[in-house]
Protein backbone atom coordinates (compact mmCIF):
# COMPACT_ATOMS: atom_id res chain seq x y z
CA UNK A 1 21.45 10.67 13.82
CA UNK A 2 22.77 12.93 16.68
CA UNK A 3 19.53 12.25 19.46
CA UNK A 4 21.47 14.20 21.59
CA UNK A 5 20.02 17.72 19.79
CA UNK A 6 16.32 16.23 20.09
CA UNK A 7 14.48 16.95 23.46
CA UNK A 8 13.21 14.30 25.51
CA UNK A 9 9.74 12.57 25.33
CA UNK A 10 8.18 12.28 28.40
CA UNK A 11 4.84 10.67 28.48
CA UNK A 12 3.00 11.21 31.80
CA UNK A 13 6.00 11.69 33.65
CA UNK A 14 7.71 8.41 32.11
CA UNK A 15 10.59 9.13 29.83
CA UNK A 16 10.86 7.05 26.90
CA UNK A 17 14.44 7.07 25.78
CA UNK A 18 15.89 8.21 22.69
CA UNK A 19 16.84 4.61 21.66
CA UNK A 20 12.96 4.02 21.24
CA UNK A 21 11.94 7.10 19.24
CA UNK A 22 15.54 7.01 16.88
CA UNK A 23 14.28 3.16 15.77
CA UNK A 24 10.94 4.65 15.02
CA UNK A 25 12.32 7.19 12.56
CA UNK A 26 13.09 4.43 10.39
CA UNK A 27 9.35 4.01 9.92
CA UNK A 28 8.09 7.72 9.25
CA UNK A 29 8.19 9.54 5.94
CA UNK A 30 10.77 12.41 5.65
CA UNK A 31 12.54 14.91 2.82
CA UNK A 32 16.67 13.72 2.59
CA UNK A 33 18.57 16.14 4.66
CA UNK A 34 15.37 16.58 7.19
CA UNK A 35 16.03 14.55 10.41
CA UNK A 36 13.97 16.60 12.45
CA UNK A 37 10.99 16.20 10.46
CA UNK A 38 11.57 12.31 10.65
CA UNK A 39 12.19 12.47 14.42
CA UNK A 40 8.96 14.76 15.19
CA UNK A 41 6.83 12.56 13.25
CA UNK A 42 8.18 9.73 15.42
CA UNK A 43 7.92 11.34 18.56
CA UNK A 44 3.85 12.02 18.05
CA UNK A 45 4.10 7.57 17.21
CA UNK A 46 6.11 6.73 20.11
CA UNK A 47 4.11 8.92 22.70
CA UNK A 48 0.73 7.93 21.12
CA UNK A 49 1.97 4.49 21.88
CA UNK A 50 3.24 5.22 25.14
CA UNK A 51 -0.19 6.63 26.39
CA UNK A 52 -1.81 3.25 24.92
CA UNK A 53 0.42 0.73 26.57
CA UNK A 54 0.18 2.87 29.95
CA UNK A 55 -3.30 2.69 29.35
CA UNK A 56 -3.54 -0.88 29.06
CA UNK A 57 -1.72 -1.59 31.94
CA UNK A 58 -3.51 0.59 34.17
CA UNK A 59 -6.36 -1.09 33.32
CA UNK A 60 -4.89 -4.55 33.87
CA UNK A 61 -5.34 -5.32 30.12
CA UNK A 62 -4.51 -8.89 29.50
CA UNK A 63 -3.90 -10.29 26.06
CA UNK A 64 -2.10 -12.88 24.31
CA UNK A 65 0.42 -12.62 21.15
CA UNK A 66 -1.65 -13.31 18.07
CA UNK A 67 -0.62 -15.13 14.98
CA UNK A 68 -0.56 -11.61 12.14
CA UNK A 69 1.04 -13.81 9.35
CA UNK A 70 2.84 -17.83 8.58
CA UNK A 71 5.16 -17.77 11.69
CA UNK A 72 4.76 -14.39 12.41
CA UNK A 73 3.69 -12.74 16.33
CA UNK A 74 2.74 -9.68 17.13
CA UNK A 75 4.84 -8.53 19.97
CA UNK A 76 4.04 -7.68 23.60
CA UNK A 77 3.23 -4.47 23.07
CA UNK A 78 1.05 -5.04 20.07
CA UNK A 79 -1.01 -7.34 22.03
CA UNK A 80 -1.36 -4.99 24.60
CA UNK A 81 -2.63 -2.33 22.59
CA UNK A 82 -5.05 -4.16 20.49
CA UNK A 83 -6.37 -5.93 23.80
CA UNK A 84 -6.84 -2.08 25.30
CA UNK A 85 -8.99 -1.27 21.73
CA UNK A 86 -10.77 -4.54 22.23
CA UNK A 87 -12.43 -2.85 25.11
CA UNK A 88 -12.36 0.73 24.86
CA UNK A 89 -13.79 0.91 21.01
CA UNK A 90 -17.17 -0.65 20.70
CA UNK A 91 -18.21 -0.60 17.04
CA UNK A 92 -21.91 -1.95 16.10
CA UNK A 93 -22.24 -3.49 12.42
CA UNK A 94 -24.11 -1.05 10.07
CA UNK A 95 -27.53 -1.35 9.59
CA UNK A 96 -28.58 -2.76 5.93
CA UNK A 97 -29.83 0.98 5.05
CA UNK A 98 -26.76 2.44 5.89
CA UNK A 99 -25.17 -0.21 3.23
CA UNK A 100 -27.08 0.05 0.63
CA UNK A 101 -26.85 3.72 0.60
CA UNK A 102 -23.22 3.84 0.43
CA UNK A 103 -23.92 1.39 -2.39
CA UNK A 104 -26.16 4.15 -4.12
CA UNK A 105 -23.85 6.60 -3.81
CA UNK A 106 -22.23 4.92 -6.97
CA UNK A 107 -22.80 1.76 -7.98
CA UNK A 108 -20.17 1.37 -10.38
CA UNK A 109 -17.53 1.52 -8.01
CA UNK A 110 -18.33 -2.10 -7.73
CA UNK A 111 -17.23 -4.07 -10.27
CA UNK A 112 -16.55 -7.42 -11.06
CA UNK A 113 -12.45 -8.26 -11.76
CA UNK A 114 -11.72 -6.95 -15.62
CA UNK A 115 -9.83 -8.79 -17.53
CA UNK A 116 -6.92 -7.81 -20.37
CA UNK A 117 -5.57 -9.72 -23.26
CA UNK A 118 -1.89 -8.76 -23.39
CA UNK A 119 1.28 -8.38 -25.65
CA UNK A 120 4.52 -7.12 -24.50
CA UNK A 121 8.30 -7.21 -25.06
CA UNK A 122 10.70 -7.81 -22.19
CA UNK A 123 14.06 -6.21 -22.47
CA UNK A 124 15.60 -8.38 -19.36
CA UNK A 125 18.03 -7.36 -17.16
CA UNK A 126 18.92 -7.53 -13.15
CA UNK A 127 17.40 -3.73 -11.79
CA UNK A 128 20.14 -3.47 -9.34
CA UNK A 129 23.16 -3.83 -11.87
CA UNK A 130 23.00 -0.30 -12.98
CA UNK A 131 24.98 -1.09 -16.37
CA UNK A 132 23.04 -3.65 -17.47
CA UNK A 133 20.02 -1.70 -16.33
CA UNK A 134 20.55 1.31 -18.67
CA UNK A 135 21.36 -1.05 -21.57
CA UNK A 136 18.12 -2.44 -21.13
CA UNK A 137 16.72 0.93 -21.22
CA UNK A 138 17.80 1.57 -24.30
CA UNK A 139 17.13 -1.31 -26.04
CA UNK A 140 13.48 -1.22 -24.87
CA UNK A 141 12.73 3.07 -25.44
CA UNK A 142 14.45 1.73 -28.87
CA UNK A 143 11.90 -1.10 -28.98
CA UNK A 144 8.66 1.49 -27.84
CA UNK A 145 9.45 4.08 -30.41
CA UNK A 146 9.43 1.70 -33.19
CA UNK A 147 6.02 0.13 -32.34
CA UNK A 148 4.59 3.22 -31.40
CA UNK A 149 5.14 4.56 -34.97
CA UNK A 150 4.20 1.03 -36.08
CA UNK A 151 1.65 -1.19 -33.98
CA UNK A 152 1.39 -3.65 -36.50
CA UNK A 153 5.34 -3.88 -36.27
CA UNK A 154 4.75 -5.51 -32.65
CA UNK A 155 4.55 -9.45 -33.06
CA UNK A 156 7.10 -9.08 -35.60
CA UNK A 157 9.55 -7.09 -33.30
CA UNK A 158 8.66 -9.07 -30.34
CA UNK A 159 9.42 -12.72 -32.03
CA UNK A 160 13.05 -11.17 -32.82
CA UNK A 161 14.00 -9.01 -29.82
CA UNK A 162 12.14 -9.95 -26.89
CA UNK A 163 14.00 -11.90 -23.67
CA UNK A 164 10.31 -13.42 -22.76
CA UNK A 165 9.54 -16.66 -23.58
CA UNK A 166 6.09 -15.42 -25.23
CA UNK A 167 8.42 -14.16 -28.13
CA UNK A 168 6.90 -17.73 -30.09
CA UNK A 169 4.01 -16.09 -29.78
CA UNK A 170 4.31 -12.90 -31.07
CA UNK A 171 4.71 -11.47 -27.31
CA UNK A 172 1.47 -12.47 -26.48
CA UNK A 173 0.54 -13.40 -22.72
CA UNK A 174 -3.23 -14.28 -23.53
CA UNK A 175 -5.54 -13.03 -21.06
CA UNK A 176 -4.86 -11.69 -17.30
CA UNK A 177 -6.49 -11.06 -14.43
CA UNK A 178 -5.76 -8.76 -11.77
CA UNK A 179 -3.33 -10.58 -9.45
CA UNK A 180 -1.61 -12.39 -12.06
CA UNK A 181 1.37 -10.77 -12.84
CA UNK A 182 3.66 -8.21 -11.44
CA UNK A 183 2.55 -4.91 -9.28
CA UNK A 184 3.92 -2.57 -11.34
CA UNK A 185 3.20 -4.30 -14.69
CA UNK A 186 -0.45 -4.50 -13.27
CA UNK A 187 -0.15 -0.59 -12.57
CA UNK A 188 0.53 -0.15 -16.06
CA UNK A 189 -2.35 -2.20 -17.83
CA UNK A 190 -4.95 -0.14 -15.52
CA UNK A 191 -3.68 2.96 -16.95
CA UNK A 192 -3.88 1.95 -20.51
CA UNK A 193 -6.47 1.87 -22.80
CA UNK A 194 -7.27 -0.78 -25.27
CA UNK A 195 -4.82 -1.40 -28.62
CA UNK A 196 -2.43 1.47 -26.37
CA UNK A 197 0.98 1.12 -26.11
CA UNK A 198 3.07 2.04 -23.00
CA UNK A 199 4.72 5.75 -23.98
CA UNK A 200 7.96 4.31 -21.19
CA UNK A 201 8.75 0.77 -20.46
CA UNK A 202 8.02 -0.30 -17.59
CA UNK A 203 10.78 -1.77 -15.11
CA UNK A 204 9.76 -4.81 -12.95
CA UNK A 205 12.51 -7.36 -11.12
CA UNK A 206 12.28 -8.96 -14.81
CA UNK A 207 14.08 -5.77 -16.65
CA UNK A 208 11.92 -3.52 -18.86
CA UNK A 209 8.70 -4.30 -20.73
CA UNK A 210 6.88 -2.68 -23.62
CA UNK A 211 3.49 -3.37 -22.94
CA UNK A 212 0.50 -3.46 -25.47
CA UNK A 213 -3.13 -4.27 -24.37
CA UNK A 214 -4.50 -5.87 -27.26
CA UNK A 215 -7.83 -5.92 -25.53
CA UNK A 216 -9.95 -5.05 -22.59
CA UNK A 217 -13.45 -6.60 -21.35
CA UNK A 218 -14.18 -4.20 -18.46
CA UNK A 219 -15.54 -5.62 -15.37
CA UNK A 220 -19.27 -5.38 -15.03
CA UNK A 221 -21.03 -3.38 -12.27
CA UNK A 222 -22.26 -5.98 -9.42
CA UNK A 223 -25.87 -6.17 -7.85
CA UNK A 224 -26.10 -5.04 -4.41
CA UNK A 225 -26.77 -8.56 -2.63
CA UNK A 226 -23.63 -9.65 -4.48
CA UNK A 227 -21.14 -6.89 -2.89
CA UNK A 228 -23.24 -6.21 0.56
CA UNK A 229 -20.17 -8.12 2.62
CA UNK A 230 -17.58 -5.94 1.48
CA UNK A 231 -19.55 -2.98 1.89
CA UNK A 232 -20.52 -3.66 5.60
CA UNK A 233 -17.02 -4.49 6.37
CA UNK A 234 -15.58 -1.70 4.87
CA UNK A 235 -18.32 0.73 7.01
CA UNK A 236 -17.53 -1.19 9.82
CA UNK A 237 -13.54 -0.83 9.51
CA UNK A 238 -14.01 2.75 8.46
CA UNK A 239 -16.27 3.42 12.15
CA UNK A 240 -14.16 0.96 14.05
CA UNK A 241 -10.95 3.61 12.77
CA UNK A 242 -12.89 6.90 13.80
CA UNK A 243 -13.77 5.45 16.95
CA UNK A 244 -10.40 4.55 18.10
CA UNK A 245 -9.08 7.69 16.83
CA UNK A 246 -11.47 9.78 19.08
CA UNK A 247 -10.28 7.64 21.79
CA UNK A 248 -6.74 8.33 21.46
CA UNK A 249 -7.40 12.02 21.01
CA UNK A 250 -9.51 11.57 24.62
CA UNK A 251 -6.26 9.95 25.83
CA UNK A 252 -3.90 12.68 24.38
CA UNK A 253 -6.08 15.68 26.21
CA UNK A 254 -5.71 14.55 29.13
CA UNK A 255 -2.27 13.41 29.34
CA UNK A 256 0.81 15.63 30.04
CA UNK A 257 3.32 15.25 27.14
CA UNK A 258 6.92 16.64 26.51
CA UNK A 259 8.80 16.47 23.35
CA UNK A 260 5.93 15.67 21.29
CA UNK A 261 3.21 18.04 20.02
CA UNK A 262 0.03 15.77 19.54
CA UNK A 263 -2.10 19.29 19.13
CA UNK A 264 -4.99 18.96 16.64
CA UNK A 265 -3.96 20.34 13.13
């Protein structure tokens, strides 16, 4: 990326230097071809953090790195800022009243874990050998179509063909829970309903799978005193983000910032 055609961000009459907002690009969201869209979006990061760390240290801010994962520090900066929100964003717990009411809004958003009994067929390959992925492909769209014009073909079909070791079995995993298999093959038992068949395979770092649920026992809508935790922390993570939002907003109107546009949208 050519910085040199980007303008300068100046935060408060401190420049930050190009170096700083090209490595934040890398983080921000942008259409192929569009490097300007990639470098405005992390302009508005880099000067919103910027005004934070200035912040901090104007206000003698203090704060030690914190453990964020096994072996794993936040940096400097990152302790900075989050010591500066310590202080500046002061969020009370909600009240019981204001819980239970987001619980009333609907209280079968609050389930207990469901749980699928599952049959599939696992056309393996490596997903970054292109060949061998598109052989796999085909053997498993081959594999789909037959079972969806025959269901009762699938044990039969999956004992002969598939790469799984459940192939003794018919293809059958037995029952799962959420968590206990693969993101996307997780993705595609929520969208399925039961004795359906997956109309694609479905690629995971194992190759392809064919995935049947044989069975679903939905998860069953939870009292109030059993989800009134998660509900309070979720109100209190949803004021704590508002709150620090507004405060950064307070920060951006009264800062002067070039090569940026932090207006409100």
């Amino acid at each position: 990326m050519n910085t040199a055609l980007f303008p300068n961000l100046i935060v408060n009459g401190e420049q930050v230097p190009h170096a700083v907002v090209a490595a934040e690009t890398q983080n921000q969201d942008a259409p192929k071809g569009k490097p300007g869209i990639a470098w405005r979006k992390a302009a508005n990061a880099v000067a919103i953090r910027t005004l934070l760390l200035q912040e901090a240290r104007s206000r003698g801010i203090v704060a030690d790195r914190l453990e964020v994962g096994p072996g794993r520090f936040e940096t400097d900066e990152e302790a900075l800022i989050r010591g500066l929100l310590e202080v500046a964003v002061d969020v009370s717990p909600p009240s019981v009243a204001d819980i239970r009411a987001e619980w009333e809004r609907d209280p079968t958003r609050f389930r207990s874990p469901p749980l699928w009994e599952v049959s599939h067929m696992l056309c393996a390959c490596d997903p970054r050998n292109e060949e061998h992925r598109g052989e796999a492909l085909a053997r498993a769209q081959a594999l789909a179509a037959a079972v969806r014009d025959d269901p009762k073909a699938f044990p039969v079909l999956a004992a002969r063909e598939s790469d799984c070791d459940s192939k003794a079995s018919g293809g059958t995993l037995g029952q799962l829970n959420p968590g206990d298999t693969v993101p996307e093959f997780e993705a595609a038992l929520r969208g399925l309903v039961e004795g359906e068949i997956t109309l694609e395979p479905v690629l995971t770092r194992y190759g392809y799978h064919v995935i049947k649920l044989d069975a679903l026992a939905e998860g069953q809508v939870l009292p109030f005193e059993a989800v009134r935790p998660k509900i309070g922390e979720a109100l209190e993570k949803a004021a704590w983000v508002r709150q620090a939002r507004a405060y950064v907003d307070q920060l951006v109107q009264t800062a002067e910032i070039e090569g940026a546009d932090l207006r409100p949208v």
